[in-house]
Protein backbone atom coordinates (compact mmCIF):
# COMPACT_ATOMS: atom_id res chain seq x y z
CA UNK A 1 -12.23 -4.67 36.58
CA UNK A 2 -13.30 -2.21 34.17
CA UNK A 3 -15.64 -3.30 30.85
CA UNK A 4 -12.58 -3.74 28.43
CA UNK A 5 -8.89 -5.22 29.03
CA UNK A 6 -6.86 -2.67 30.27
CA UNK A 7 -9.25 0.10 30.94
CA UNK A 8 -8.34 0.98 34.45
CA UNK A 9 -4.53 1.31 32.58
CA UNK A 10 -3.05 4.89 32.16
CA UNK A 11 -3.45 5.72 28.70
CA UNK A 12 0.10 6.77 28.41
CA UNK A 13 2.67 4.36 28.02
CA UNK A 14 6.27 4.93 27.67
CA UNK A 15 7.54 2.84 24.20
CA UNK A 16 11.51 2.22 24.73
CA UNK A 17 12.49 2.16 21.31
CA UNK A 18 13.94 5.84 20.66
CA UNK A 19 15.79 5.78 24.50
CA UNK A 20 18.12 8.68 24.83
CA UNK A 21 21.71 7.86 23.44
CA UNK A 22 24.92 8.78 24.83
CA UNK A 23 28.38 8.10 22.65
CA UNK A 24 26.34 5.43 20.62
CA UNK A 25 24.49 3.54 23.79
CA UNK A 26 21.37 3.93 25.51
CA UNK A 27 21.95 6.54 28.11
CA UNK A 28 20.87 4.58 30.99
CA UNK A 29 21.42 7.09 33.52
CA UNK A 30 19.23 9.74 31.96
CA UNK A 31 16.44 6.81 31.14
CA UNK A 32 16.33 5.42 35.00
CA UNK A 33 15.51 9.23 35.81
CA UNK A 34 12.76 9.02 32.89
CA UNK A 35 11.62 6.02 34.17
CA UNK A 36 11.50 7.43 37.34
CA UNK A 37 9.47 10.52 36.33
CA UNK A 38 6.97 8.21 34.53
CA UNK A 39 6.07 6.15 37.91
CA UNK A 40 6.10 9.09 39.98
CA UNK A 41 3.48 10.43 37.78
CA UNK A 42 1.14 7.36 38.20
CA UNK A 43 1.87 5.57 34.59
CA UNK A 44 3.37 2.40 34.90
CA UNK A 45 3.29 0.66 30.88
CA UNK A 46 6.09 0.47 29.27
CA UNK A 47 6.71 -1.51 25.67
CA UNK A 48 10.11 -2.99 24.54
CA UNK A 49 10.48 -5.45 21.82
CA UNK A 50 13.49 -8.58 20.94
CA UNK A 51 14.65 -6.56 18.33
CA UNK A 52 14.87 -2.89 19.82
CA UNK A 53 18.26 -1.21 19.48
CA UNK A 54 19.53 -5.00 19.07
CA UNK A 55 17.98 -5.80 22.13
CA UNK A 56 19.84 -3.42 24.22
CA UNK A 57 16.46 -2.08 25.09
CA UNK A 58 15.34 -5.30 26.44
CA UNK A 59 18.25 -5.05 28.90
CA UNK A 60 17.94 -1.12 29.54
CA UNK A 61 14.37 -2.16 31.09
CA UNK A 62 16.07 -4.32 33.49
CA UNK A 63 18.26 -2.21 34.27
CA UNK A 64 15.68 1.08 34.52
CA UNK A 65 13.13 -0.69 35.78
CA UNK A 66 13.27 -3.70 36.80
CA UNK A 67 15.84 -3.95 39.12
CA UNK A 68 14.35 -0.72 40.97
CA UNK A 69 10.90 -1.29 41.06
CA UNK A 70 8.75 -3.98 42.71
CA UNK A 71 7.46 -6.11 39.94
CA UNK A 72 3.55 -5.24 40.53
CA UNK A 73 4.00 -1.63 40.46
CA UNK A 74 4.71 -1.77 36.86
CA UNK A 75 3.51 -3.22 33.34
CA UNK A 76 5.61 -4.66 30.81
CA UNK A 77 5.25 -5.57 27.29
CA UNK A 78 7.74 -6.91 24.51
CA UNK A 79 7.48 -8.80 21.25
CA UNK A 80 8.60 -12.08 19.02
CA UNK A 81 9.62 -11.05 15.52
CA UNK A 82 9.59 -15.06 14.25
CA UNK A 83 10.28 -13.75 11.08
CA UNK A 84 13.68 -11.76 12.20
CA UNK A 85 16.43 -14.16 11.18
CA UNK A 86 14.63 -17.44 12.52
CA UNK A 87 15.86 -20.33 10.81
CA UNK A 88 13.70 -23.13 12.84
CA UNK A 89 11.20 -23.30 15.39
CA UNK A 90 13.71 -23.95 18.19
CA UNK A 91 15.35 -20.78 17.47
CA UNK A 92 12.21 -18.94 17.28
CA UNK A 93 11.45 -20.24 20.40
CA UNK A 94 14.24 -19.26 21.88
CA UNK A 95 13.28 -15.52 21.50
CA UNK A 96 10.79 -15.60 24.04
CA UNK A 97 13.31 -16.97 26.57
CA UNK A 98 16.42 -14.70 25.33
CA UNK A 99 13.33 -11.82 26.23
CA UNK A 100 13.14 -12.78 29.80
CA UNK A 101 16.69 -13.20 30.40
CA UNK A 102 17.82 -9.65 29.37
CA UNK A 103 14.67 -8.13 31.10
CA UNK A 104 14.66 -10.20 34.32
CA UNK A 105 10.96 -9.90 34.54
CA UNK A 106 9.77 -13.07 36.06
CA UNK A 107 6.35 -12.78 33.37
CA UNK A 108 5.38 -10.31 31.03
CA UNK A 109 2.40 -8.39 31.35
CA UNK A 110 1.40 -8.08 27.69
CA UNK A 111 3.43 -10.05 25.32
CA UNK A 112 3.21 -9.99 21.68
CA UNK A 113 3.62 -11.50 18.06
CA UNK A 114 5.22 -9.00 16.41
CA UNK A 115 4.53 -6.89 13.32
CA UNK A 116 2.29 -9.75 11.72
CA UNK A 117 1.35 -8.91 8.12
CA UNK A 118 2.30 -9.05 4.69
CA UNK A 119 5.01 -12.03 4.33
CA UNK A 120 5.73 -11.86 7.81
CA UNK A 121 2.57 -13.84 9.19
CA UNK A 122 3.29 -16.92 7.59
CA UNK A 123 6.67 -17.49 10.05
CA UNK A 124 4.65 -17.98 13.06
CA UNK A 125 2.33 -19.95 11.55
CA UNK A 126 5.22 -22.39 10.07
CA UNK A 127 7.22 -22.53 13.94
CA UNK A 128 3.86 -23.06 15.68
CA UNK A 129 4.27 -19.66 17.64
CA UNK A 130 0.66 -19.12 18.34
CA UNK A 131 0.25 -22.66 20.57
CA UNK A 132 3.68 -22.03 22.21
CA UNK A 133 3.10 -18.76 23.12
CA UNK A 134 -0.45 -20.16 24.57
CA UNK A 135 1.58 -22.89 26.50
CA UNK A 136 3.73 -19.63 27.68
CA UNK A 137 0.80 -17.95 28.67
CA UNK A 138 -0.82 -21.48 30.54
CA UNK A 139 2.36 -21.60 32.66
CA UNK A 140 1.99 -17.85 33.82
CA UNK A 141 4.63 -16.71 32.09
CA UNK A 142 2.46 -14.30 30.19
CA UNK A 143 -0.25 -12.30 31.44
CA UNK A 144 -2.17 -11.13 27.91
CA UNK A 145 -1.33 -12.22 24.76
CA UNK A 146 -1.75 -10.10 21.52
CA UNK A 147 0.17 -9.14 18.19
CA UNK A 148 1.19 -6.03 16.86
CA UNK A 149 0.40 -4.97 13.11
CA UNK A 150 1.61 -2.81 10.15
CA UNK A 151 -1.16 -3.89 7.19
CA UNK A 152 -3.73 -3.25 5.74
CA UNK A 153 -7.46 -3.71 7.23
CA UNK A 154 -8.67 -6.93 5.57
CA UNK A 155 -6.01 -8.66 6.67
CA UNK A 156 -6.73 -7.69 10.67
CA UNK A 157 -10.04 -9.14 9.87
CA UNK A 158 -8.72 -12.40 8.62
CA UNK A 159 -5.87 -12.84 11.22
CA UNK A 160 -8.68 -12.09 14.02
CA UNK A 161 -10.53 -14.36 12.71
CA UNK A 162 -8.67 -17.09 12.52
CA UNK A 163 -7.15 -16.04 16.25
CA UNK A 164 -10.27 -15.64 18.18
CA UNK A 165 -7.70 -16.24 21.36
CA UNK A 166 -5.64 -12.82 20.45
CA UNK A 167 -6.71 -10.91 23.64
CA UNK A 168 -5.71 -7.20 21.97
CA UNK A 169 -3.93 -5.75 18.92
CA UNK A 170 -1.40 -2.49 18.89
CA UNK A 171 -1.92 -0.93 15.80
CA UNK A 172 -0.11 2.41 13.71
CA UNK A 173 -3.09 4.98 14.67
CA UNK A 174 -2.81 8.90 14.51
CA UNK A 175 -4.74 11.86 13.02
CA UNK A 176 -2.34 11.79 9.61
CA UNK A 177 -2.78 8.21 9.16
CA UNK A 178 -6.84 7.91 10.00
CA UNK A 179 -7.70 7.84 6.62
CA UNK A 180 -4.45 7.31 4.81
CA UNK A 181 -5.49 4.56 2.32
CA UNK A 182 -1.67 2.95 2.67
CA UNK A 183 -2.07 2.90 6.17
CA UNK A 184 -5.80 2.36 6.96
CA UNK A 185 -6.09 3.51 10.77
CA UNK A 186 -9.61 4.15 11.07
CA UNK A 187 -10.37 0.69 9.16
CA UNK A 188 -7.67 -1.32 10.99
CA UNK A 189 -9.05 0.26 14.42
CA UNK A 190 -13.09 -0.48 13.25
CA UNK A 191 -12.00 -4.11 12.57
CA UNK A 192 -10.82 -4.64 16.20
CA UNK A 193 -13.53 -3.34 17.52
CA UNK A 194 -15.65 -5.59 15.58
CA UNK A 195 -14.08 -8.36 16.66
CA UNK A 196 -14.20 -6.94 20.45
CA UNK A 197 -10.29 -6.50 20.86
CA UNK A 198 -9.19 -3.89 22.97
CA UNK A 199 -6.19 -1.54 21.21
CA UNK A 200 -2.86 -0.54 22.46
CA UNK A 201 -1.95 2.13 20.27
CA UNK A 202 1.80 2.90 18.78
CA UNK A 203 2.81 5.42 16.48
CA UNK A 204 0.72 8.27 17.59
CA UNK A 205 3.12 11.28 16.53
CA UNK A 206 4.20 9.55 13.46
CA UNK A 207 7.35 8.82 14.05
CA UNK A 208 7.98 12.20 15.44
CA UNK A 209 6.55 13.98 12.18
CA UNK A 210 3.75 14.74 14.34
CA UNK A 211 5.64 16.91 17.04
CA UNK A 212 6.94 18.80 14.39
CA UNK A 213 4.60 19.02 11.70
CA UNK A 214 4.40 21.56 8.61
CA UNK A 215 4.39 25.22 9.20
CA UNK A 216 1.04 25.56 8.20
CA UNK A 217 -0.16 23.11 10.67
CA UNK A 218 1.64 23.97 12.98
CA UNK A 219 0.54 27.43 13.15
CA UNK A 220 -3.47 26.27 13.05
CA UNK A 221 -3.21 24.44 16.38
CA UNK A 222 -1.19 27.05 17.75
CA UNK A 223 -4.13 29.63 17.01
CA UNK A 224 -6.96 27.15 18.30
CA UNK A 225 -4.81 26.71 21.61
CA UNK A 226 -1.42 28.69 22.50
CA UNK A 227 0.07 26.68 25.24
CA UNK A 228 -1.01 23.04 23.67
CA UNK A 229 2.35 21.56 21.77
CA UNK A 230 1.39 19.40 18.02
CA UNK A 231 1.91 16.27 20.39
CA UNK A 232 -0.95 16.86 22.50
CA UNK A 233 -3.17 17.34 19.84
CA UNK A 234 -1.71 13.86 18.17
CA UNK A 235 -1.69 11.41 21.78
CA UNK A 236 -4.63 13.25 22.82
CA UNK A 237 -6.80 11.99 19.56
CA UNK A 238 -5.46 8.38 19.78
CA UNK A 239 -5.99 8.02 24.09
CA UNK A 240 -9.81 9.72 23.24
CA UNK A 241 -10.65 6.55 21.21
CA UNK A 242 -13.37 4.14 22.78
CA UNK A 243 -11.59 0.67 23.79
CA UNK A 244 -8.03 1.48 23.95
CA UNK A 245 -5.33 0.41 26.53
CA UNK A 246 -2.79 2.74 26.22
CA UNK A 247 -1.41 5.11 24.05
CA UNK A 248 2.42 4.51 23.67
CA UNK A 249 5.31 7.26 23.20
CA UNK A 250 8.46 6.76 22.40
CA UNK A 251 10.22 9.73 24.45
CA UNK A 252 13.76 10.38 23.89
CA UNK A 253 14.26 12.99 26.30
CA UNK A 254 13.01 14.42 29.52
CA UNK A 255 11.47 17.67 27.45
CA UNK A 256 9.15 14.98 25.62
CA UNK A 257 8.55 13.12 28.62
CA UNK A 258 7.45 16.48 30.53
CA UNK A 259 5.11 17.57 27.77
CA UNK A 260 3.25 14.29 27.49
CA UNK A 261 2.82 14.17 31.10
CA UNK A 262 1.71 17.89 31.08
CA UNK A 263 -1.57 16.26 29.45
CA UNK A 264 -1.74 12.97 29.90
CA UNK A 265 -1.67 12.99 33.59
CA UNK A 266 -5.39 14.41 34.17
CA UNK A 267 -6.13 12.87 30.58
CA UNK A 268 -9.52 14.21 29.49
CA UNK A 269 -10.98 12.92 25.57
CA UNK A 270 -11.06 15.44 22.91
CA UNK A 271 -14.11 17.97 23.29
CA UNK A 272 -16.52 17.91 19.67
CA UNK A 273 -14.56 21.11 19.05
CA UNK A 274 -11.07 19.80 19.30
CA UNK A 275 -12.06 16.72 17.37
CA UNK A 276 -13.27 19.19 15.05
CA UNK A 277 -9.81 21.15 14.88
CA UNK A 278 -7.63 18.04 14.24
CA UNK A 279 -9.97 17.16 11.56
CA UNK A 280 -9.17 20.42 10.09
CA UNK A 281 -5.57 19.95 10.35
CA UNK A 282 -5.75 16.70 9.18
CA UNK A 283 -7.44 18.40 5.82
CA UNK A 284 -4.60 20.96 5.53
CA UNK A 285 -2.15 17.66 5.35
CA UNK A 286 -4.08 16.15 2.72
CA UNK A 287 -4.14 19.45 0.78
CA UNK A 288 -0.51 18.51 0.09
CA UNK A 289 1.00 17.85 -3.20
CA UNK A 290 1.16 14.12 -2.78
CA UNK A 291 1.50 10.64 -5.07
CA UNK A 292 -2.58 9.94 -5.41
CA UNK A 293 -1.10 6.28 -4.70
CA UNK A 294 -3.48 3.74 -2.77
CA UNK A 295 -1.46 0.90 -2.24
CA UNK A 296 -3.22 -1.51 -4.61
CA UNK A 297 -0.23 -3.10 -5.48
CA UNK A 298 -1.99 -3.85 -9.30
CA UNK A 299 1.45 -1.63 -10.73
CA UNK A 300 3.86 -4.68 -8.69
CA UNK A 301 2.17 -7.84 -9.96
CA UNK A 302 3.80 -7.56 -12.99
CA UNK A 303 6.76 -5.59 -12.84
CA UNK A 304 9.60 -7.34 -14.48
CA UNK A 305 12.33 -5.37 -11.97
CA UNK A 306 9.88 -5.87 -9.12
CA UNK A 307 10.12 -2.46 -8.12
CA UNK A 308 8.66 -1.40 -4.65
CA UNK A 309 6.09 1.21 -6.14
CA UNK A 310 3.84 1.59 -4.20
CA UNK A 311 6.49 2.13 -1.41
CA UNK A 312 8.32 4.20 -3.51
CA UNK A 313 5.54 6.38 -3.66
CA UNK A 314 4.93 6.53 0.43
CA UNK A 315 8.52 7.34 0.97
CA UNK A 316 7.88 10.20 -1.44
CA UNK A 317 4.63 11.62 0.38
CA UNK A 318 6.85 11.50 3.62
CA UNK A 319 9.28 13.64 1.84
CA UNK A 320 6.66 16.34 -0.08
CA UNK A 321 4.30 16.82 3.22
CA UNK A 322 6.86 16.45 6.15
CA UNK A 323 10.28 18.15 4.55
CA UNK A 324 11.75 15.45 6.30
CA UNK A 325 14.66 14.16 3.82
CA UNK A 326 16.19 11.64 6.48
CA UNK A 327 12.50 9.84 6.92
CA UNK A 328 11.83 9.24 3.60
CA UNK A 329 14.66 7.83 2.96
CA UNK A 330 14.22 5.71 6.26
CA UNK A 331 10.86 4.42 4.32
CA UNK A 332 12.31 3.92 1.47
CA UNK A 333 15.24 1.73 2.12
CA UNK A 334 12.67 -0.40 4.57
CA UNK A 335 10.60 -0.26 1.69
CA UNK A 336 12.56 -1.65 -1.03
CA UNK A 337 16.11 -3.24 0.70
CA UNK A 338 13.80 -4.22 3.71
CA UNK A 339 11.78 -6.48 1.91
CA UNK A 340 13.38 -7.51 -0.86
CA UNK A 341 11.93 -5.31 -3.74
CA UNK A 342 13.52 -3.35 -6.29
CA UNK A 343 14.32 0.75 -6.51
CA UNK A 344 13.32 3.13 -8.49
CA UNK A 345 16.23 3.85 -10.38
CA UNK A 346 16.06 0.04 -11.47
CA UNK A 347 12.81 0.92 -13.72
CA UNK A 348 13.25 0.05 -17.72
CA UNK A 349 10.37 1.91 -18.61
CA UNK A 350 8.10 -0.74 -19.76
CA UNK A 351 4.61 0.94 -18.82
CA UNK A 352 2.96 -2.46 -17.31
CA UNK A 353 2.50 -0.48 -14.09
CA UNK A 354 0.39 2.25 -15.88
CA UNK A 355 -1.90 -0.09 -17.80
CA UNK A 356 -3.52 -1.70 -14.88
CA UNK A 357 -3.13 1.54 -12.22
CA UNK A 358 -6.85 2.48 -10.84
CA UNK A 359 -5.55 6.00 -10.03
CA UNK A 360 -4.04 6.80 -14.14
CA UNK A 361 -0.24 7.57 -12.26
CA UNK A 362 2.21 8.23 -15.03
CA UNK A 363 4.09 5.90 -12.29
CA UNK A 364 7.33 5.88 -14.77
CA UNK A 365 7.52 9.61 -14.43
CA UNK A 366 7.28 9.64 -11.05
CA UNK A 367 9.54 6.74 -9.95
CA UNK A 368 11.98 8.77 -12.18
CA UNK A 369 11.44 11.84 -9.63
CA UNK A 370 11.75 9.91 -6.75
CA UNK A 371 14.96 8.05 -7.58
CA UNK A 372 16.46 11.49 -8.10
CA UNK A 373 15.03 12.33 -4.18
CA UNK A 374 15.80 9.44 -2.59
CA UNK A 375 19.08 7.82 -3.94
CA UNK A 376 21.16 10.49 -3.81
């Protein structure tokens, strides 16, 4: 038993959420022979959720995976979104046991609360999911029990505090995001460690942004190392962290699959001078034109539209550093239509926002620029 949870786990894992698609349906023929590469290569995590692809994921595990392999050869994770269309505890519940139905498992290895945060926590703390899930868990029908997290660092701290049972936390880490202020990677990951939980880590390549970053970028790490792809340099930095489980991927394809295995196989951590290089091209990121936006949230308290600014303004950033049109807008509509907050086309102008902005953003201006980007 190594000194952390999960340490003696290889630190890839194979997330299920982007599976390869044939004529609008998970391809499951081409993801049993991913799955199959994956074991054969001595990794054996893999991470679905209730919610993936409608939960057609949860039943392309069983199908890739579960019905082929012995259950202890493999690890398997998935999540309770409480706050996805739950109307009562019962049928909150209920997701847990819909879970094990489409994947067959028998248990699941890691099981988690998922995406906690903002107005989402409050949903299993009304249905009582923590102590059910800790029944689940007393009954063996869940090995390790943790949560999963998109927020911002103070409010890890408070949800670990008041969860002192959480065994681990997956949180949004990678080299962009480290010191993003909107994302907070390197506070979210400090807090965990402070409270001693060990981290399984999703989003490494952003998204994908990562594997295909800007030019400029792209052509640094290609100088400090020909043959290495962007991804290695992005799942390399999150797997070289101190107290992490795994390092999840959501591979599409067998080319993705081979290149992560290429150097995650015989994993070895960052050298000084490669953490040095990915610091570097994490500078050349932030030396793009970008919304100085930190996600205070002062400009929303008392807009009369209820715009989603701050959002607004991180669908934007996607957009000016990534050239990636399709993302942004992605961001944006979660953003704003995903939780309920206005667009910003709907702005009147009123300049609330700008009195009580810490950063001086002519915010009107700029919601003005990013209406004309993102809602066309």
């Amino acid at each position: 038993m190594g000194k952390y949870l999960g340490e003696e786990i290889p630190k890839l894992g194979f997330g299920l959420m982007r599976l390869p698609m044939k004529d609008g349906a998970i391809d499951l023929e081409e993801t049993k022979k991913m799955v199959d590469r994956f074991m054969e290569s001595g990794f054996c995590y893999f991470d679905t959720a209730y919610g993936y692809n409608d939960g057609e994921s949860e039943k392309a595990a069983k199908a890739a995976l579960v019905d082929r392999y012995p259950r202890d050869k493999f690890l398997l994770a998935t999540k309770l979104p409480a706050w996805a269309g739950a109307k009562t505890r019962e049928e909150a519940e209920q997701m847990f046991y819909t879970s094990l139905e489409r994947t067959g498992a028998g248990y699941f290895d890691f099981y988690l609360l998922h995406n906690l945060g903002e107005e989402r926590t409050h949903f299993f703390d009304d249905y009582g999911i923590w102590d059910f899930l800790r029944k689940k868990k007393g009954e063996g029908l869940i090995r390790h029990l943790g949560f999963s997290m998109h927020d911002k660092a103070d409010v890890l701290d408070e949800i670990l505090t008041a969860h002192p049972e959480m065994e681990f936390v997956q949180l949004q880490i990678n080299y962009a995001d480290w010191e993003d202020p909107s994302v907070e990677s390197r506070k979210c990951y400090e807090v965990a460690r402070k409270h001693g939980k060990p981290i399984i880590i999703m989003e490494p390549v952003k998204g994908g942004t990562l594997a295909n970053p800007p030019k400029e970028v792209t052509d640094f790490l290609k100088k400090a190392a020909q043959d290495a792809s962007p991804s290695s340099w992005a799942i390399r930095f999150a797997a070289s962290l101190d107290g992490v489980i795994t390092v999840l991927s959501g591979m599409s394809n067998m080319e993705q699959m081979e290149d992560n295995i290429s150097y995650m196989k015989e994993f070895t951590p960052l050298s000084e001078e490669e953490q040095e290089i990915v610091g570097r091209a994490r500078e050349i990121f932030n030396s793009y034109p970008k919304v100085p936006c930190t996600a205070c949230a002062y400009c929303m308290k008392g807009c009369p539209k209820k715009i989603a600014i701050y959002g607004t303004f991180q669908a934007v950033n996607i957009y000016s550093m990534y050239s990636d049109l399709d993302g942004a807008k992605n961001k944006y509509e979660w953003n704003t239509n995903g939780h309920g907050w206005g667009r910003a086309s709907e702005c009147i102008k009123c300049g609330k926002c700008e009195q009580v902005c810490p950063q001086h953003i002519h915010i009107r201006d700029e919601l003005e620029k990013a209406a004309e980007i993102l809602e066309k």
